[in-house]
Protein backbone atom coordinates (compact mmCIF):
# COMPACT_ATOMS: atom_id res chain seq x y z
CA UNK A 1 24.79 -12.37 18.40
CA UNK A 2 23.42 -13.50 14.84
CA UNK A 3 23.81 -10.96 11.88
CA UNK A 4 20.92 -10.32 10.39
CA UNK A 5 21.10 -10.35 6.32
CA UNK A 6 22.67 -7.07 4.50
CA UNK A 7 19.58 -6.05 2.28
CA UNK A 8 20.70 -3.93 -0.79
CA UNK A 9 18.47 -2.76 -3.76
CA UNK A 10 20.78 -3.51 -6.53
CA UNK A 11 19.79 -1.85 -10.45
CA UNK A 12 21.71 -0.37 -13.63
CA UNK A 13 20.41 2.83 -14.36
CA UNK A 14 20.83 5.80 -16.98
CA UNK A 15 21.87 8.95 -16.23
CA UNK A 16 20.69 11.48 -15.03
CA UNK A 17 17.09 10.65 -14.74
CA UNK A 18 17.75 7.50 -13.17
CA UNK A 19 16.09 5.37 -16.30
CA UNK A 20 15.59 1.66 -16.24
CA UNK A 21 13.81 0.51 -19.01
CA UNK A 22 11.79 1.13 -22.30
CA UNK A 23 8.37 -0.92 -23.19
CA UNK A 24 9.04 -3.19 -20.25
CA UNK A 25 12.86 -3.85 -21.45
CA UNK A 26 15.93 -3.47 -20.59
CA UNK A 27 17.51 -0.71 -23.57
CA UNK A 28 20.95 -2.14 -23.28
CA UNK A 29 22.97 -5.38 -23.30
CA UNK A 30 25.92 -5.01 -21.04
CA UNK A 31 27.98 -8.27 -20.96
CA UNK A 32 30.35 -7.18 -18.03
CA UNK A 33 27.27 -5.73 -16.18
CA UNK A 34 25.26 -8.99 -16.54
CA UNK A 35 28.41 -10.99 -15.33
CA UNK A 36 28.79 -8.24 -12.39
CA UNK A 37 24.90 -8.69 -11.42
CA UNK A 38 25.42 -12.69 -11.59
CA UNK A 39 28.84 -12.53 -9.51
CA UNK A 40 27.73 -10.51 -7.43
CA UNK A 41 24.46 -11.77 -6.22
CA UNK A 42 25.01 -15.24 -6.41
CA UNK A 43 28.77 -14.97 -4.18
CA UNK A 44 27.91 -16.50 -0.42
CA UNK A 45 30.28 -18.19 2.16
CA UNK A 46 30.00 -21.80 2.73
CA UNK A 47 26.88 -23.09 4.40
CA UNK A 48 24.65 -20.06 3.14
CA UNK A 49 22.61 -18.63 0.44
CA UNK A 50 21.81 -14.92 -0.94
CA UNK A 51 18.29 -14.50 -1.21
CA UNK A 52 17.15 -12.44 -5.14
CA UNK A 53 13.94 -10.75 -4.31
CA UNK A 54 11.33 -9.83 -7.54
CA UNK A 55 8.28 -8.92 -8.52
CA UNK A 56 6.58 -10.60 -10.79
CA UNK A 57 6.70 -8.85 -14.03
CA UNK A 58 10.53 -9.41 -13.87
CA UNK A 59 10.40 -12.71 -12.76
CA UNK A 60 8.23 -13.07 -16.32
CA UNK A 61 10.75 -11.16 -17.90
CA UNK A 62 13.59 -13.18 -17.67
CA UNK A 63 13.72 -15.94 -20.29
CA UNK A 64 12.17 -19.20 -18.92
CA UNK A 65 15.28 -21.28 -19.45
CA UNK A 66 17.40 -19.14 -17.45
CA UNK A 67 14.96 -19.19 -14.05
CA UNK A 68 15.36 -19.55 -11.56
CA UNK A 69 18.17 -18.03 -11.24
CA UNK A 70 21.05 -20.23 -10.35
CA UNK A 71 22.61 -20.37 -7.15
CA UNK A 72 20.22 -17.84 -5.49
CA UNK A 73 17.11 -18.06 -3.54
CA UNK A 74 14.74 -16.77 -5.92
CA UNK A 75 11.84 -14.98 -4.34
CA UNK A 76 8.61 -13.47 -6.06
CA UNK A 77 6.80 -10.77 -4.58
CA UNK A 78 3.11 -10.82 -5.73
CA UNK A 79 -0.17 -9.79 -4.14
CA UNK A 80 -1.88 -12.40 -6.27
CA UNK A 81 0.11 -15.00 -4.22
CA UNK A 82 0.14 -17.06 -1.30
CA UNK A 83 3.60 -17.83 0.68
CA UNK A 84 4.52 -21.30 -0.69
CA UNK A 85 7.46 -22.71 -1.75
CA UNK A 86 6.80 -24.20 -5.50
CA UNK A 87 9.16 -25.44 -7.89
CA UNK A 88 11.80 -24.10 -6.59
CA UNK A 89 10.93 -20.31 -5.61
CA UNK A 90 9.61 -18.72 -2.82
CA UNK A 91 6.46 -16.56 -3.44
CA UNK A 92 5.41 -14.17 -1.38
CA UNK A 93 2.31 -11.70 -1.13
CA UNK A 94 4.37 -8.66 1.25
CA UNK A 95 7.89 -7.14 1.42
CA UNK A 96 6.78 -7.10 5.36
CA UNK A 97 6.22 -11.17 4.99
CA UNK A 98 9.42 -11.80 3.15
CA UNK A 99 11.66 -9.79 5.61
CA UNK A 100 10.37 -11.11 8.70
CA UNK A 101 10.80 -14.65 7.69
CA UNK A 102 14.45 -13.75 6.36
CA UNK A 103 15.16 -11.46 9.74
CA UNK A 104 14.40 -14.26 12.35
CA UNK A 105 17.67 -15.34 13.60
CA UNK A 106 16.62 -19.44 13.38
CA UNK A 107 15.59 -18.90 9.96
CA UNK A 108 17.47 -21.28 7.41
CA UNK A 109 16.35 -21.96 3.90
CA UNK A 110 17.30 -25.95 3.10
CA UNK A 111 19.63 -25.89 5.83
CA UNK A 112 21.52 -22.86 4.70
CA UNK A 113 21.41 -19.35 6.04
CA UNK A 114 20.53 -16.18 4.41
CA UNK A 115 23.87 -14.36 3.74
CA UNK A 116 22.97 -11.50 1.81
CA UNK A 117 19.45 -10.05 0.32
CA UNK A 118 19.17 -8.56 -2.71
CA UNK A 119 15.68 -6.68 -4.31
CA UNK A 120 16.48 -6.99 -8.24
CA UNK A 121 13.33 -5.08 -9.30
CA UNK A 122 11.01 -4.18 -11.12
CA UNK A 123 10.85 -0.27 -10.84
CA UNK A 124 7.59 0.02 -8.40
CA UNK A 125 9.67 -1.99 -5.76
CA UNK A 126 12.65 -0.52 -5.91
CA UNK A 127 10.59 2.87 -5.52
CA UNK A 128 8.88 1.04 -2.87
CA UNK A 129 11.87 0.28 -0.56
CA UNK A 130 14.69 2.83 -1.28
CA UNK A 131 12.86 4.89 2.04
CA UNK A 132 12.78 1.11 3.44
CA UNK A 133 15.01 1.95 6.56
CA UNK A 134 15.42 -1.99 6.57
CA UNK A 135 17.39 -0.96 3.18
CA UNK A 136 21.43 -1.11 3.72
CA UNK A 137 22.81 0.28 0.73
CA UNK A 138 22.13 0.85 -3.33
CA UNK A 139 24.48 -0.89 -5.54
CA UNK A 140 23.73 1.15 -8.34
CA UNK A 141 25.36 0.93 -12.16
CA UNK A 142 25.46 4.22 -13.29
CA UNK A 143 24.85 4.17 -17.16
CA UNK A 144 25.50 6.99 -19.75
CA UNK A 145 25.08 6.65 -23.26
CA UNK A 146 27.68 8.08 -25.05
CA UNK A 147 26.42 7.50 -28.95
CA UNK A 148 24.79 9.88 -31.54
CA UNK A 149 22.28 12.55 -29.95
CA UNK A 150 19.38 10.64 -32.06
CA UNK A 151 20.04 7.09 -31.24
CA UNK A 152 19.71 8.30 -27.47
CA UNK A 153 17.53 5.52 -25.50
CA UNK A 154 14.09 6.87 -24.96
CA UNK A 155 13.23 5.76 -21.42
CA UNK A 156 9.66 5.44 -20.03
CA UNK A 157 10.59 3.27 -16.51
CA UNK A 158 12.39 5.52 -13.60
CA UNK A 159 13.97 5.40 -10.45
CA UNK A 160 12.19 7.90 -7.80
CA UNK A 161 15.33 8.33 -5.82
CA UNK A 162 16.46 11.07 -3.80
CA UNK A 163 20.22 10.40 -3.99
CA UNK A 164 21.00 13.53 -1.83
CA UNK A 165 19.36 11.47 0.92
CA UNK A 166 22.69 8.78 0.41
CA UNK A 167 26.51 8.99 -0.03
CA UNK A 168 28.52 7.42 -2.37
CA UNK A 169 30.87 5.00 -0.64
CA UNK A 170 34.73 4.11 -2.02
CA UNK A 171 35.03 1.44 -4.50
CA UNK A 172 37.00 -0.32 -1.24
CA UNK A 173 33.77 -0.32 0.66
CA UNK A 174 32.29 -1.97 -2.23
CA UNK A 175 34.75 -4.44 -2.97
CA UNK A 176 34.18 -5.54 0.85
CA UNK A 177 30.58 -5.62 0.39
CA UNK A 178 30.28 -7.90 -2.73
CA UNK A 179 33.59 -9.96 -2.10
CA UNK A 180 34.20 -10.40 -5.87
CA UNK A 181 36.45 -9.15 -8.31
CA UNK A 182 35.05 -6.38 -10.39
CA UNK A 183 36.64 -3.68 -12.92
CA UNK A 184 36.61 -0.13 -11.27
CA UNK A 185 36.00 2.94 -12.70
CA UNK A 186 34.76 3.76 -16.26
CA UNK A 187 33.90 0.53 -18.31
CA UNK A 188 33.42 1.46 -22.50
CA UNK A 189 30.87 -1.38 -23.91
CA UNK A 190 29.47 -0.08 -26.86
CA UNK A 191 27.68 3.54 -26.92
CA UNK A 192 27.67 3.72 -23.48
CA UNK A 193 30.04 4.37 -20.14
CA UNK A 194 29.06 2.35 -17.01
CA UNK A 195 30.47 2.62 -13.19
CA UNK A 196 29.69 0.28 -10.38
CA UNK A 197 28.34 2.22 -7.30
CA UNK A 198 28.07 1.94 -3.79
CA UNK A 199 25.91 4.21 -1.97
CA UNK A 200 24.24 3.85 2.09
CA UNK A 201 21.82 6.15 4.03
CA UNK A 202 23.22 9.41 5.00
């Protein structure tokens, strides 16, 4: 029997509205959360691949010289698009398209398989597909600012997520998931406190 890919949306958000971003930016520079979101998403076993899924404003978001990103099957999602392979990124014009092709149990990318899958944003995706029942789990950073009252981030890009529709797992479950070493609990990096989450569908 062939495993089909774990799919997980995978964001850092603020509490407690869920916020992601300000004027199409991220309000926050988190080195330990960067290097989590790299480890994590780019750790496979031998002989296969994780697949980073996108939209297209954050594919344009992320400085040129650091995309594609390394390691990972990049993958745009964009109406605009046809599916072609072009220096080397997958584009693709439906979610639907993209998890067929990754589903089928032949289905190898340069002779590797797709280990894990991972949908990186922006916000109207992740909106999209956190009802997705193809959706495994969240692995969600869970951000509070903790500086002066009037230096507070003023968000204007949310997560519509029910949370009372998941559970939070153990940070055991999610050490199993992602396979890499990670710091638990509370992390301090400047004005804010940040936790690495794991949550699946209740």
């Amino acid at each position: 029997m062939v495993v089909k890919p774990h799919i997980s949306l995978i964001v850092a958000a603020m509490a407690p509205e869920l916020g992601i971003g300000a004027n199409g930016k991220l309000p926050w520079r988190l080195k330990q959360e960067i290097k989590y979101f790299r480890d994590v998403t780019s750790h496979s076993g031998e002989g296969s691949i994780n697949a980073v899924i996108m939209g297209r404003k954050t594919w344009e978001s992320i400085p040129a010289k650091f995309r594609p990103l390394p390691n990972r099957l990049n993958v745009i999602l964009s109406h605009s698009h046809t599916n072609e392979y072009r220096d080397g990124v997958l584009f693709y014009n439906s979610m639907d398209s993209i998890l067929d092709a990754f589903q089928r149990d032949n289905y190898k990318f340069q002779k590797q398989d797709i280990n894990k899958i991972f949908i990186i944003g922006g916000a109207q995706i992740y909106n999209a597909f956190v009802t997705d029942p193809r959706v495994d789990s969240l692995l969600l950073t869970n951000i509070t600012f903790t500086g002066e009252a009037s230096e507070t981030p003023v968000m204007d890009t949310f997560l519509r997520w029910n949370l009372d529709e998941w559970k939070r797992l153990d940070s055991s479950r999610l050490k199993n998931l992602v396979g890499v070493e990670f710091t638990e609990g509370l992390i301090e990096e400047g004005a804010y406190e940040y936790e690495y989450t794991l949550w699946e569908r209740k």
